[in-house]
N, C-alpha and C. Protein backbone atom coordinates (compact mmCIF):
# COMPACT_ATOMS: atom_id res chain seq x y z
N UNK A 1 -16.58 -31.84 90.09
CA UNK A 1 -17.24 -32.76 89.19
C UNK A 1 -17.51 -34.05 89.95
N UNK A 2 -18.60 -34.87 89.87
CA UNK A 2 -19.10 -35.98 90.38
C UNK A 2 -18.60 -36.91 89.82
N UNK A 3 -18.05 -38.09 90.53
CA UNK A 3 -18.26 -39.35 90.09
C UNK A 3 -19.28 -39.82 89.09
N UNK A 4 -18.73 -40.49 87.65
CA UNK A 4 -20.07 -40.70 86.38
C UNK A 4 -20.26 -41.61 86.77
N UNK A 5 -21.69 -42.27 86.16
CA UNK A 5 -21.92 -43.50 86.64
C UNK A 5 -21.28 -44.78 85.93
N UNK A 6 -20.62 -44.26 85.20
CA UNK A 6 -19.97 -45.16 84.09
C UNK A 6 -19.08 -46.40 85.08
N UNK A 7 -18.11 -45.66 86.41
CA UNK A 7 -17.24 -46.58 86.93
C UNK A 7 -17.85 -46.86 88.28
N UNK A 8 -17.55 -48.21 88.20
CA UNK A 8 -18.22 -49.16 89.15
C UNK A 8 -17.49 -48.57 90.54
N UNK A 9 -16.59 -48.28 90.94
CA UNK A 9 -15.50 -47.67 91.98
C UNK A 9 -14.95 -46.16 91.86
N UNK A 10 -15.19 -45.65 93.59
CA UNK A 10 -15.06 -44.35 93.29
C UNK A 10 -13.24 -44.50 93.01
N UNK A 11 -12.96 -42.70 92.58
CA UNK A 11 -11.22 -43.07 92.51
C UNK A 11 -10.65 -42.49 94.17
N UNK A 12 -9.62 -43.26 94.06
CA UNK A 12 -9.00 -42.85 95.07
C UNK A 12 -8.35 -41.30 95.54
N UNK A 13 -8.31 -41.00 94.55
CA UNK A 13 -8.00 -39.49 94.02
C UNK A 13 -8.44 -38.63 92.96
N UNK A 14 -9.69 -38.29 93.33
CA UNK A 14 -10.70 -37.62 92.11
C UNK A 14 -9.87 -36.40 91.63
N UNK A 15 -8.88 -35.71 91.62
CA UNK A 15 -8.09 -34.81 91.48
C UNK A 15 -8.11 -35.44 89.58
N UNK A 16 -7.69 -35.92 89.25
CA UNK A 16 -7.75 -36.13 88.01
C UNK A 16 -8.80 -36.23 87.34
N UNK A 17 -10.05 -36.20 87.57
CA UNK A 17 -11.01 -36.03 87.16
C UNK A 17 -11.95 -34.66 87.46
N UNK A 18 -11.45 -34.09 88.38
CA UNK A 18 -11.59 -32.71 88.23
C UNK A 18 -11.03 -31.49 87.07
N UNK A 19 -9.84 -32.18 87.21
CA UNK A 19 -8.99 -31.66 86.26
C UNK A 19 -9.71 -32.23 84.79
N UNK A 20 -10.06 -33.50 84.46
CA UNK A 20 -10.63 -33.41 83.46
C UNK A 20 -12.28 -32.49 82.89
N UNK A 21 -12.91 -32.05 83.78
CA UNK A 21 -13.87 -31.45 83.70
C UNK A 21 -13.76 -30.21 83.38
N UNK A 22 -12.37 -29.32 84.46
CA UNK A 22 -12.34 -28.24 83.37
C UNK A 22 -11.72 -27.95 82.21
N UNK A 23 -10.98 -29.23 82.05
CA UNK A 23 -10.37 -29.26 80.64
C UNK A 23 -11.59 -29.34 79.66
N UNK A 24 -12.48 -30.08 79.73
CA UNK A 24 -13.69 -30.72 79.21
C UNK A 24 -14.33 -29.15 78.63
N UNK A 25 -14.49 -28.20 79.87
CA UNK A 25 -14.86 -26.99 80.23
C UNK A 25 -14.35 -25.94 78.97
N UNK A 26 -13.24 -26.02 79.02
CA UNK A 26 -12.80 -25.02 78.28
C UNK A 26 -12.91 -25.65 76.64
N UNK A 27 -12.45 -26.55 76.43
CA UNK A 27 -12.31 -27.24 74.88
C UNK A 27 -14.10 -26.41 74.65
N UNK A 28 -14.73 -27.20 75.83
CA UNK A 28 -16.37 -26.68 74.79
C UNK A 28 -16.05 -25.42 74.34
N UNK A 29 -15.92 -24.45 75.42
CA UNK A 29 -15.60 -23.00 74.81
C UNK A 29 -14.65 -22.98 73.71
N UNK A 30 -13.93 -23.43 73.39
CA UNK A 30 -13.32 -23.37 72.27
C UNK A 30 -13.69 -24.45 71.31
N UNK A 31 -14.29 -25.30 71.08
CA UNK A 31 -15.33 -25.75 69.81
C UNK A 31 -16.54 -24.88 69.70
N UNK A 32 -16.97 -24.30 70.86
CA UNK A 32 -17.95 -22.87 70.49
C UNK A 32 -17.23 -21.81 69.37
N UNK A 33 -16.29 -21.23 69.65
CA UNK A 33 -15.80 -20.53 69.13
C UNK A 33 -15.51 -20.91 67.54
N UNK A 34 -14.91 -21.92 67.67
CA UNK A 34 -14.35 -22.52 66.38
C UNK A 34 -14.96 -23.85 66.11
N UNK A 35 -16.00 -24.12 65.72
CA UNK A 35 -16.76 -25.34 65.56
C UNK A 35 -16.20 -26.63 64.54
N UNK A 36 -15.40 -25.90 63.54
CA UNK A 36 -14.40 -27.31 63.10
C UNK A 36 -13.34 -27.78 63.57
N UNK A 37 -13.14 -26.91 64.83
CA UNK A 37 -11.54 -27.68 65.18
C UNK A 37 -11.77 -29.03 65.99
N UNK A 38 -11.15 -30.10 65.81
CA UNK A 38 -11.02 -31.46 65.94
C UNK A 38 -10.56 -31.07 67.71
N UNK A 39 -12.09 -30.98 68.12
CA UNK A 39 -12.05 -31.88 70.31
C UNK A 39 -12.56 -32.76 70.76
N UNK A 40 -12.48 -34.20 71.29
CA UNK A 40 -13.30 -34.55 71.19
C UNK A 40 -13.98 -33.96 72.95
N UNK A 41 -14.97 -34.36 72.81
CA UNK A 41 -15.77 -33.18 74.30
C UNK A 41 -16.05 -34.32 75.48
N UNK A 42 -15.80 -36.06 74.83
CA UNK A 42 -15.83 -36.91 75.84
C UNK A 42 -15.33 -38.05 75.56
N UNK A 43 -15.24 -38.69 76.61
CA UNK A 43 -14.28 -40.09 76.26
C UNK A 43 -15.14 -41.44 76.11
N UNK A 44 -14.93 -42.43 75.77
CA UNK A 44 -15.14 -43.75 75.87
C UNK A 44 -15.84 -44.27 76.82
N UNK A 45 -17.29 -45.18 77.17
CA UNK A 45 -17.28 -46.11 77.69
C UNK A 45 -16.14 -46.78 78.53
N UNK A 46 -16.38 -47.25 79.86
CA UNK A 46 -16.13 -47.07 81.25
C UNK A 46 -15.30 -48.80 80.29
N UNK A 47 -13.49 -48.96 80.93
CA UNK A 47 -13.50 -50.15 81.02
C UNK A 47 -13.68 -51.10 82.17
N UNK A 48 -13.85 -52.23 81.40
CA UNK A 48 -14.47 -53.03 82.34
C UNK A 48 -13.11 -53.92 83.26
N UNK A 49 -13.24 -54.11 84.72
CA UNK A 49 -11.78 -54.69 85.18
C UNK A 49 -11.08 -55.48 84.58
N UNK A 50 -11.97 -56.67 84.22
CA UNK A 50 -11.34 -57.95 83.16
C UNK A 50 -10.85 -57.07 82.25
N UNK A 51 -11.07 -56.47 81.41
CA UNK A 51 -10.30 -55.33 80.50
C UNK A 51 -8.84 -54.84 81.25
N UNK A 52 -9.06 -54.34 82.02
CA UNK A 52 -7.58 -53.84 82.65
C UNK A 52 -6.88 -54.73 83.24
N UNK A 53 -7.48 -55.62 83.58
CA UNK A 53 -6.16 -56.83 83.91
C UNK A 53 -5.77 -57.38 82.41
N UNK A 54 -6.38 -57.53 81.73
CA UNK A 54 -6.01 -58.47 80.46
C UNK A 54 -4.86 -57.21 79.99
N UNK A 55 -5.01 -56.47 80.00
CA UNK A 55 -4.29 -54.79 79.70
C UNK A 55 -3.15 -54.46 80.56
N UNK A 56 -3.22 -55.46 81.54
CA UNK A 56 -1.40 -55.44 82.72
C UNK A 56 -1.19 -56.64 82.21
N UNK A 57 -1.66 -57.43 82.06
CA UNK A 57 -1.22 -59.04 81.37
C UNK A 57 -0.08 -58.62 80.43
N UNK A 58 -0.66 -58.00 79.28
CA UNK A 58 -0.08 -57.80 78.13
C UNK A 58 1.07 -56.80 78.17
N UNK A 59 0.99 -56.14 78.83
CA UNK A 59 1.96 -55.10 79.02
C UNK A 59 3.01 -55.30 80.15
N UNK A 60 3.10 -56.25 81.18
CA UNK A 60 3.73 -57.14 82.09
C UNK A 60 4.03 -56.16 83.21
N UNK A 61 3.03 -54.85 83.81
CA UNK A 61 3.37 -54.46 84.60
C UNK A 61 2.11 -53.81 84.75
N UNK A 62 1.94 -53.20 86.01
CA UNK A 62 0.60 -52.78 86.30
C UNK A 62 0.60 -51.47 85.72
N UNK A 63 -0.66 -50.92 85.87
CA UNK A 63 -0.94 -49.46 85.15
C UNK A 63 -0.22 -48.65 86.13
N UNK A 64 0.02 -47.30 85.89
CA UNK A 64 -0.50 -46.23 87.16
C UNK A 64 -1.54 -45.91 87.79
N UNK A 65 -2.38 -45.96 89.06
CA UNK A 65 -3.14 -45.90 89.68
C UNK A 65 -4.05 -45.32 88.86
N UNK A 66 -3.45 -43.63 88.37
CA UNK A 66 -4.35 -42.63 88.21
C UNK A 66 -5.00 -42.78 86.72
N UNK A 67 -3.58 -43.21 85.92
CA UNK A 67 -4.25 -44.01 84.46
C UNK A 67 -5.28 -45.01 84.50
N UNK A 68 -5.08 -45.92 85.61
CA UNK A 68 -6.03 -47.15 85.77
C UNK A 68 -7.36 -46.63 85.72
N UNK A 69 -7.85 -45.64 87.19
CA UNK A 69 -8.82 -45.18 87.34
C UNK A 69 -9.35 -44.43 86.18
N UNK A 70 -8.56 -43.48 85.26
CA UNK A 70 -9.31 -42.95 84.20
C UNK A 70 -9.58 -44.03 83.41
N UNK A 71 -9.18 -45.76 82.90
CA UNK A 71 -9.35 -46.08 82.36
C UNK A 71 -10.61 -46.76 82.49
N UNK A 72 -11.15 -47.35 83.68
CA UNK A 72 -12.40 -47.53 84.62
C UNK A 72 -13.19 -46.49 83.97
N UNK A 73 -12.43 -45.09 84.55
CA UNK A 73 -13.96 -44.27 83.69
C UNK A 73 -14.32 -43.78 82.64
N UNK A 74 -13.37 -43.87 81.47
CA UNK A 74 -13.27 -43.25 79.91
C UNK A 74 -12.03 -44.27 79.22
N UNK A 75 -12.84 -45.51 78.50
CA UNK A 75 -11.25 -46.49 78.34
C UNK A 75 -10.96 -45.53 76.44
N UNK A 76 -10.62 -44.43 77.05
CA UNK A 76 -9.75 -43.37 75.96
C UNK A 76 -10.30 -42.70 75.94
N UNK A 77 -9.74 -42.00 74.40
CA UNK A 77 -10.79 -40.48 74.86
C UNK A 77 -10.35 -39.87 73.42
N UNK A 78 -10.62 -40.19 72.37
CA UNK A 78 -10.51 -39.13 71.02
C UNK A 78 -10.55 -38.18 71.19
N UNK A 79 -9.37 -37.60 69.89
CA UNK A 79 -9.18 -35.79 69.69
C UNK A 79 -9.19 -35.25 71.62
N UNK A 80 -8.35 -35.97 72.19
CA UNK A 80 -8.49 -35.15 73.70
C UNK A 80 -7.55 -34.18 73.63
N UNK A 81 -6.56 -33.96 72.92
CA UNK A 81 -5.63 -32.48 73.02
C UNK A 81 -4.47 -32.08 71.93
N UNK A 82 -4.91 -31.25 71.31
CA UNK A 82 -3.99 -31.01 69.95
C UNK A 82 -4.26 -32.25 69.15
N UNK A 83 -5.06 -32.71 69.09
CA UNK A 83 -5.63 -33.64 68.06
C UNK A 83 -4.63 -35.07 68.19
N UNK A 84 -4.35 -35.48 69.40
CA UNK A 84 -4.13 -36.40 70.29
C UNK A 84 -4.81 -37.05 71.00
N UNK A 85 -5.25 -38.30 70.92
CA UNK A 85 -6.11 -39.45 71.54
C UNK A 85 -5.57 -39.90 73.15
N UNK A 86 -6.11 -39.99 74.00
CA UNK A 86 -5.77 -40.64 75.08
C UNK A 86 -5.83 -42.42 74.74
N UNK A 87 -5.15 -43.16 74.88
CA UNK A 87 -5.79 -44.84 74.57
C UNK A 87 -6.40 -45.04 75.85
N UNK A 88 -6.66 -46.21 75.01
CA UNK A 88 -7.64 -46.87 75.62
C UNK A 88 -7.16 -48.48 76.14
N UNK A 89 -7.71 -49.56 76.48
CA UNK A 89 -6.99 -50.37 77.26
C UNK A 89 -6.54 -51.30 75.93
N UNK A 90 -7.52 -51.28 74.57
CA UNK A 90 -6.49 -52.00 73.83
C UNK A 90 -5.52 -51.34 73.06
N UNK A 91 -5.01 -49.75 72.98
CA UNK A 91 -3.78 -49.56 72.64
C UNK A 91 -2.84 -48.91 73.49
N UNK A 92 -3.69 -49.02 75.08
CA UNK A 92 -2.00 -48.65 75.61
C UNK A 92 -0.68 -49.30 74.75
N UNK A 93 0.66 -48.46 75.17
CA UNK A 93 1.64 -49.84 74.69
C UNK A 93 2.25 -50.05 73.55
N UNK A 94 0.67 -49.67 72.37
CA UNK A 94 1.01 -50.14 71.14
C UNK A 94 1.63 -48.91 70.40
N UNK A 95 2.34 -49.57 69.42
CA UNK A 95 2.70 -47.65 68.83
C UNK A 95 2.17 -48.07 67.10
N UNK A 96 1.64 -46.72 66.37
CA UNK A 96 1.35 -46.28 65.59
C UNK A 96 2.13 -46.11 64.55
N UNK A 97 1.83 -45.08 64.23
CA UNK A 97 2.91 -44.43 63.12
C UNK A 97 3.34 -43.24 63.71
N UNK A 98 4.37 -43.59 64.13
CA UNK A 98 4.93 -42.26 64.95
C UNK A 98 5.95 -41.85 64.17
N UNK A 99 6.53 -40.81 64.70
CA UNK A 99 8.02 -40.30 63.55
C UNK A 99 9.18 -40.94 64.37
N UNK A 100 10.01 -40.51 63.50
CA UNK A 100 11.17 -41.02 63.63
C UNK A 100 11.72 -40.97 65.10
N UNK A 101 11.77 -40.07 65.67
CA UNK A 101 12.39 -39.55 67.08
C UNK A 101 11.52 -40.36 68.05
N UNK A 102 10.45 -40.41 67.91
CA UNK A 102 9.67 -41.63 69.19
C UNK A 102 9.79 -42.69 68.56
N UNK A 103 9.56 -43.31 67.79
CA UNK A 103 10.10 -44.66 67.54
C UNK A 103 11.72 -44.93 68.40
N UNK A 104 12.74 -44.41 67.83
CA UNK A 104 13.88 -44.31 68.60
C UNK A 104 13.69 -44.37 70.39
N UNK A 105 12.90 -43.75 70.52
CA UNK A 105 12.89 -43.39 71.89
C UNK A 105 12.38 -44.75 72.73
N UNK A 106 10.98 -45.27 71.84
CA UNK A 106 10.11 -46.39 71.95
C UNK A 106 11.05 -47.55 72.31
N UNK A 107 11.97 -47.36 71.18
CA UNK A 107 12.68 -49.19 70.95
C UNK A 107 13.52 -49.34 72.42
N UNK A 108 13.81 -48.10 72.97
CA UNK A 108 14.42 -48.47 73.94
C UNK A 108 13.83 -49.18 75.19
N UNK A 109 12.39 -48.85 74.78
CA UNK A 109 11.29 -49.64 76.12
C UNK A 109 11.24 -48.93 77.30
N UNK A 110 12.20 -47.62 77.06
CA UNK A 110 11.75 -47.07 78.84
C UNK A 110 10.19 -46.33 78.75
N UNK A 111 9.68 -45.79 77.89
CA UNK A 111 8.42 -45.37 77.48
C UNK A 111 7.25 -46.06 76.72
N UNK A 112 6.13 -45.76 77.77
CA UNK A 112 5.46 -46.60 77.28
C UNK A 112 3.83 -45.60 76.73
N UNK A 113 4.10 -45.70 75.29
CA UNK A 113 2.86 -44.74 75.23
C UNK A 113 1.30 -44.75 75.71
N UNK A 114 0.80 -44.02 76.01
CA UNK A 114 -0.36 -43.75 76.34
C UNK A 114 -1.23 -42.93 75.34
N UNK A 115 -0.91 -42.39 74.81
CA UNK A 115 -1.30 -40.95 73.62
C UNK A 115 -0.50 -40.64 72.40
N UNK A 116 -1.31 -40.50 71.59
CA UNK A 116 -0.56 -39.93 70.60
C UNK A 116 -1.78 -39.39 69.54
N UNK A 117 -1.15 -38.67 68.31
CA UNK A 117 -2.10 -38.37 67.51
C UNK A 117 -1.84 -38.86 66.00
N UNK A 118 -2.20 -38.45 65.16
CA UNK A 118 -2.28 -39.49 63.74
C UNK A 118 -1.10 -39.53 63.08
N UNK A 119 -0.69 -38.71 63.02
CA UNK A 119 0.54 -38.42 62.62
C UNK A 119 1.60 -38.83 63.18
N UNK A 120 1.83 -38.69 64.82
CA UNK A 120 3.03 -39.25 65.11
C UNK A 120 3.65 -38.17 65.44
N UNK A 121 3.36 -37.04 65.23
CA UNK A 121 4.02 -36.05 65.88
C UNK A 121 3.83 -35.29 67.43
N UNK A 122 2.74 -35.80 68.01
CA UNK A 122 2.42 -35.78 69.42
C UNK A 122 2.47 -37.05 70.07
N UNK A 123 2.92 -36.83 71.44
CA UNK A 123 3.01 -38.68 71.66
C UNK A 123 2.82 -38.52 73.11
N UNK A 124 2.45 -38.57 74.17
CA UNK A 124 2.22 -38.57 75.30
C UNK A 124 2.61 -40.55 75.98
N UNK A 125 3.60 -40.35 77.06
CA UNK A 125 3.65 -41.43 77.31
C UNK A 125 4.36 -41.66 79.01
N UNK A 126 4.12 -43.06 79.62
CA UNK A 126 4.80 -42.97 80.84
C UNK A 126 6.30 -43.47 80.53
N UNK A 127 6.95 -42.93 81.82
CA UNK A 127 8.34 -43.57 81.90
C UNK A 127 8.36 -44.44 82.70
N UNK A 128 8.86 -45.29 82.62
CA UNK A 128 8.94 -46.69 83.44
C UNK A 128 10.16 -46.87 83.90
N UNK A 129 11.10 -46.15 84.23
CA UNK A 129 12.50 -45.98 84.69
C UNK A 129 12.19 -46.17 85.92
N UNK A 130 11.22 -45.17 86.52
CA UNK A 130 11.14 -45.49 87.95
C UNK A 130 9.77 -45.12 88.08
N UNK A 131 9.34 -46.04 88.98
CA UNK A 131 8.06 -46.22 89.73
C UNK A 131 7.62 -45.55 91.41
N UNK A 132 7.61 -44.39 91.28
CA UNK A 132 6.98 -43.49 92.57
C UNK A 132 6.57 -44.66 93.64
N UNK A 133 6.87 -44.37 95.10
CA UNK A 133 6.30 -44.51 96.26
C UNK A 133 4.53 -44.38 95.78
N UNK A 134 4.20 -43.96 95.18
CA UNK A 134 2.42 -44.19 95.46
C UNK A 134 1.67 -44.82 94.22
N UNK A 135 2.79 -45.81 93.52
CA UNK A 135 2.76 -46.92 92.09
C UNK A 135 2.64 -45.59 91.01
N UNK A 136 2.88 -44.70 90.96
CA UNK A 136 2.51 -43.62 89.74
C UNK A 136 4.16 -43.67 89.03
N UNK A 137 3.76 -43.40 87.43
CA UNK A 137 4.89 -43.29 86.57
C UNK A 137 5.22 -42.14 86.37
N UNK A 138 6.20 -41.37 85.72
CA UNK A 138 6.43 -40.22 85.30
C UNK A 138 5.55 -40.09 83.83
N UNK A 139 5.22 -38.62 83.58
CA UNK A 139 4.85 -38.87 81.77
C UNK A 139 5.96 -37.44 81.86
N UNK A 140 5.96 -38.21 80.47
CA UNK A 140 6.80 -37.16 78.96
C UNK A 140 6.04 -36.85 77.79
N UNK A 141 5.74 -36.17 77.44
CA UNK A 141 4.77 -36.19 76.59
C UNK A 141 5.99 -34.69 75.29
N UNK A 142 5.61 -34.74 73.99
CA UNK A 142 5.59 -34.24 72.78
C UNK A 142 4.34 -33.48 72.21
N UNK A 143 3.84 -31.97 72.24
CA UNK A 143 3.07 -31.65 71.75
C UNK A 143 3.80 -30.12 71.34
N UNK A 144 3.37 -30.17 69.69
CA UNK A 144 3.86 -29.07 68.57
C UNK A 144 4.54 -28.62 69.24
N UNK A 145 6.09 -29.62 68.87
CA UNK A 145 7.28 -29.45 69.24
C UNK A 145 7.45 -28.70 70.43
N UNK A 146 7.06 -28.99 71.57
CA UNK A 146 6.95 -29.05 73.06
C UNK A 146 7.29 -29.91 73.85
N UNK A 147 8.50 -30.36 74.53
CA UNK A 147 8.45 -31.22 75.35
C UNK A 147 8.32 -31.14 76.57
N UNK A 148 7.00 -32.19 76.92
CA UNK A 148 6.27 -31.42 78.70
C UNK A 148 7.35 -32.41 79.56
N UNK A 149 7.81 -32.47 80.82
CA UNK A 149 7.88 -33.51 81.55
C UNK A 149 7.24 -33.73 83.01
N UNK A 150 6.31 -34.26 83.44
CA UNK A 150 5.28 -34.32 84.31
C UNK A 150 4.96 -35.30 85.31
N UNK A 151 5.14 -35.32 87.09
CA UNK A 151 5.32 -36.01 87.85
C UNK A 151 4.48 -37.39 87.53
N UNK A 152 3.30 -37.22 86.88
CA UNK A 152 1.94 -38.63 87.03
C UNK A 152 1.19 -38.08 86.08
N UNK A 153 0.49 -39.07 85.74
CA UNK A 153 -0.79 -38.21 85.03
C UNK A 153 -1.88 -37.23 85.11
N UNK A 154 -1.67 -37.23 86.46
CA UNK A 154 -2.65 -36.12 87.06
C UNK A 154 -1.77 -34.82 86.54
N UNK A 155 -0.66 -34.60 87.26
CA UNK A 155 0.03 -33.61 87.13
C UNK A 155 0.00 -33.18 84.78
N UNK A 156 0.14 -34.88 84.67
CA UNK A 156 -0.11 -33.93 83.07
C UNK A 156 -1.05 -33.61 82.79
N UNK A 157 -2.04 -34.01 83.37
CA UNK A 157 -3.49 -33.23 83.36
C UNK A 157 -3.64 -31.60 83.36
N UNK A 158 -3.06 -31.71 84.76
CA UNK A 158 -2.70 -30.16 85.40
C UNK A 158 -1.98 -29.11 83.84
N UNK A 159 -1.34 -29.61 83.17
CA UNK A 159 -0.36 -28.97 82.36
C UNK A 159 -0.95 -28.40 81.10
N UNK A 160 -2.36 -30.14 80.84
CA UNK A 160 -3.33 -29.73 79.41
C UNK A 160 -3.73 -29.10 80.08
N UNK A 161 -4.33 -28.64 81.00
CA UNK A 161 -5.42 -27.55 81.46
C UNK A 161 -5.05 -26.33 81.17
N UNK A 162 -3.35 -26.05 81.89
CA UNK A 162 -2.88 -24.32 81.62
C UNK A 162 -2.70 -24.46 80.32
N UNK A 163 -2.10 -25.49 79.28
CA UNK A 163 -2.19 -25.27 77.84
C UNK A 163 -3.14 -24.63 76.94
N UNK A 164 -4.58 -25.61 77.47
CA UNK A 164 -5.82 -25.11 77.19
C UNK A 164 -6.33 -24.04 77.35
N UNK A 165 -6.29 -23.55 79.05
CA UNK A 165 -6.53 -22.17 78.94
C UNK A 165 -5.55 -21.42 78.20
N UNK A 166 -4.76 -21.05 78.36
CA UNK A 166 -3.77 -20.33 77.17
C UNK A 166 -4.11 -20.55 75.79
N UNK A 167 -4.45 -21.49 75.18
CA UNK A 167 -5.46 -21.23 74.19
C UNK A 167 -6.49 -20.67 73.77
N UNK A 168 -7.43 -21.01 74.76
CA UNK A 168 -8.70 -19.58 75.30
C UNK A 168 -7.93 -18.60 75.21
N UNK A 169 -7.39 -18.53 76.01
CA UNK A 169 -6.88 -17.06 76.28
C UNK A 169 -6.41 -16.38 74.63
N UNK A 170 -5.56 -16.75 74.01
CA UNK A 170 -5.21 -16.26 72.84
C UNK A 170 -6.55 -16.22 71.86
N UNK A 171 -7.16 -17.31 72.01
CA UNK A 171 -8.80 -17.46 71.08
C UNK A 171 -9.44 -15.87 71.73
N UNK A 172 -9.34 -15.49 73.05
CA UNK A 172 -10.13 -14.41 73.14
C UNK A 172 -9.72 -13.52 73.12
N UNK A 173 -8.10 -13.31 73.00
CA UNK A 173 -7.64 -12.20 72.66
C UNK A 173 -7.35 -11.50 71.24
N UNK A 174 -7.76 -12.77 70.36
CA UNK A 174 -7.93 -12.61 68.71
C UNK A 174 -9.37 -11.95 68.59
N UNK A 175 -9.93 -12.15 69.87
CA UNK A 175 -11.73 -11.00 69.46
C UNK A 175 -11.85 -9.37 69.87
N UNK A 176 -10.03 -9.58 70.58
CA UNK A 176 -10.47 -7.76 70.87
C UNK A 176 -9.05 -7.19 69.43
N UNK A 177 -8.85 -5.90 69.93
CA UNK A 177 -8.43 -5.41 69.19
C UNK A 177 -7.31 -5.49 69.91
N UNK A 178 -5.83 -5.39 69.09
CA UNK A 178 -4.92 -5.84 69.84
C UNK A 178 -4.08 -4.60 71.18
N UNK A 179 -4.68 -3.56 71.59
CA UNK A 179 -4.62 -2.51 71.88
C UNK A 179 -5.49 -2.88 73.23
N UNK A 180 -6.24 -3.27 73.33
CA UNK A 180 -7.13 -3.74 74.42
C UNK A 180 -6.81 -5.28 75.26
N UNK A 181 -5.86 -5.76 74.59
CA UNK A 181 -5.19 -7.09 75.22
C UNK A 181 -3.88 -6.86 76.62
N UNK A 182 -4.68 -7.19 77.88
CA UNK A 182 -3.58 -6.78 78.69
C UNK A 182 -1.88 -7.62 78.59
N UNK A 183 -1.58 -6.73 78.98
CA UNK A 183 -0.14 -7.60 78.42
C UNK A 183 0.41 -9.04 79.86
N UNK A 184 -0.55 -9.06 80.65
CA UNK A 184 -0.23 -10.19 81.19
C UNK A 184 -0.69 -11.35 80.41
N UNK A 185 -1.58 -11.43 79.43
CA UNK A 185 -1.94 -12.16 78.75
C UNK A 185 -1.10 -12.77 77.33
N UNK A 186 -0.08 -11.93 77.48
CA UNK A 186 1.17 -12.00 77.21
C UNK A 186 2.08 -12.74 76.81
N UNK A 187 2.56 -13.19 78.38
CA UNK A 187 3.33 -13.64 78.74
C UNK A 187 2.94 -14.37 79.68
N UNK A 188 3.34 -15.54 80.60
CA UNK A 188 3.11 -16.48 81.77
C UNK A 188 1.56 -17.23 81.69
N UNK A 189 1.57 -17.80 80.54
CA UNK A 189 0.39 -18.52 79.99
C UNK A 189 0.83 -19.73 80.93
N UNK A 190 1.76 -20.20 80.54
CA UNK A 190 1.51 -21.28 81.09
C UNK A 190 2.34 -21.88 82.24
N UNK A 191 1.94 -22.10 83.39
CA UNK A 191 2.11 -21.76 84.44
C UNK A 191 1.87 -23.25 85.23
N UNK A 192 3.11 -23.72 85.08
CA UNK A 192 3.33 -25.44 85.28
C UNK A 192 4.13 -25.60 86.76
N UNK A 193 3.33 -26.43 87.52
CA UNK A 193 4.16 -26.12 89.08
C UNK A 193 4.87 -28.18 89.63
């Protein structure tokens, strides 16, 4: 996938934006399939730098590289996974109406959300415990009662992707007959390294 013209600077590591393309990739195929299910198929208008500094201002520490750069090129991204929003530079940080168990988790301040969905029952967020050799945070993320844990954001990228396909995958194995479904399809959906 190419650099959009949306961000003024290429990224330093387009790996996350590859990864968003075939995520991008597959959701279409599956809003093909199922045309009411809530994806959204693209993100937000590019933020602008003054935006992301005013957005480390407030939050008193810098982004992660790889968050930064997606925020440069999509500042969020509606319905991006299980009907979970990516934020954007004015709600990194902020929390919602979440349930009970991330709130708890929240007050302690080692997590700092990035995602969540309406409800509060998905929550995608960095850890700020420790800060990687290459400025990247850890994410933890909550999806239908799933807990992922994931080196950077890229890497949780990497994770919606095998999620996603494994969704395909079950979406296309609900079109054959269940007799015709190989059984690797099975098992080892999702396949997190």
């Amino acid at each position: 996938m190419q650099q959009d013209s949306r961000s003024n600077t290429a990224p330093r590591d387009s790996r996350w934006l590859t990864l968003l393309g075939s995520i991008r990739a597959i959701q279409m195929e599956l809003k093909r399939r199922s045309p009411r299910q809530a994806i959204g198929l693209s993100g937000n208008p590019s933020a602008p730098e003054s935006a992301l500094v005013v957005t480390e201002l407030r939050l008193g520490r810098k982004l992660p590289p790889s968050y930064r750069e997606f925020l440069a090129f999509s500042d969020g991204w509606a319905s991006f996974f299980n009907g979970a929003s990516l934020f954007g530079t004015g709600e990194i940080g902020r929390t919602g109406s979440l349930d009970a168990t991330h709130e708890q988790m929240l007050a302690r301040g080692r997590l700092l959300p990035f995602g969540a969905d309406r409800t509060g029952a998905s929550l995608f967020a960095f850890d700020t415990s420790v800060r990687l050799a290459d400025g990247e945070l850890g994410v933890v993320a909550w999806v239908g009662g799933l807990g992922i844990d994931c080196r950077c954001f890229t890497s949780f990228l990497a994770t919606v992707l095998q999620l996603c396909r494994a969704e395909l995958s079950t979406a296309k194995a609900g079109d054959l007959p269940a007799s015709a479904v190989p059984a690797s399809n099975v098992r080892g959906l999702l396949d997190v390294g």
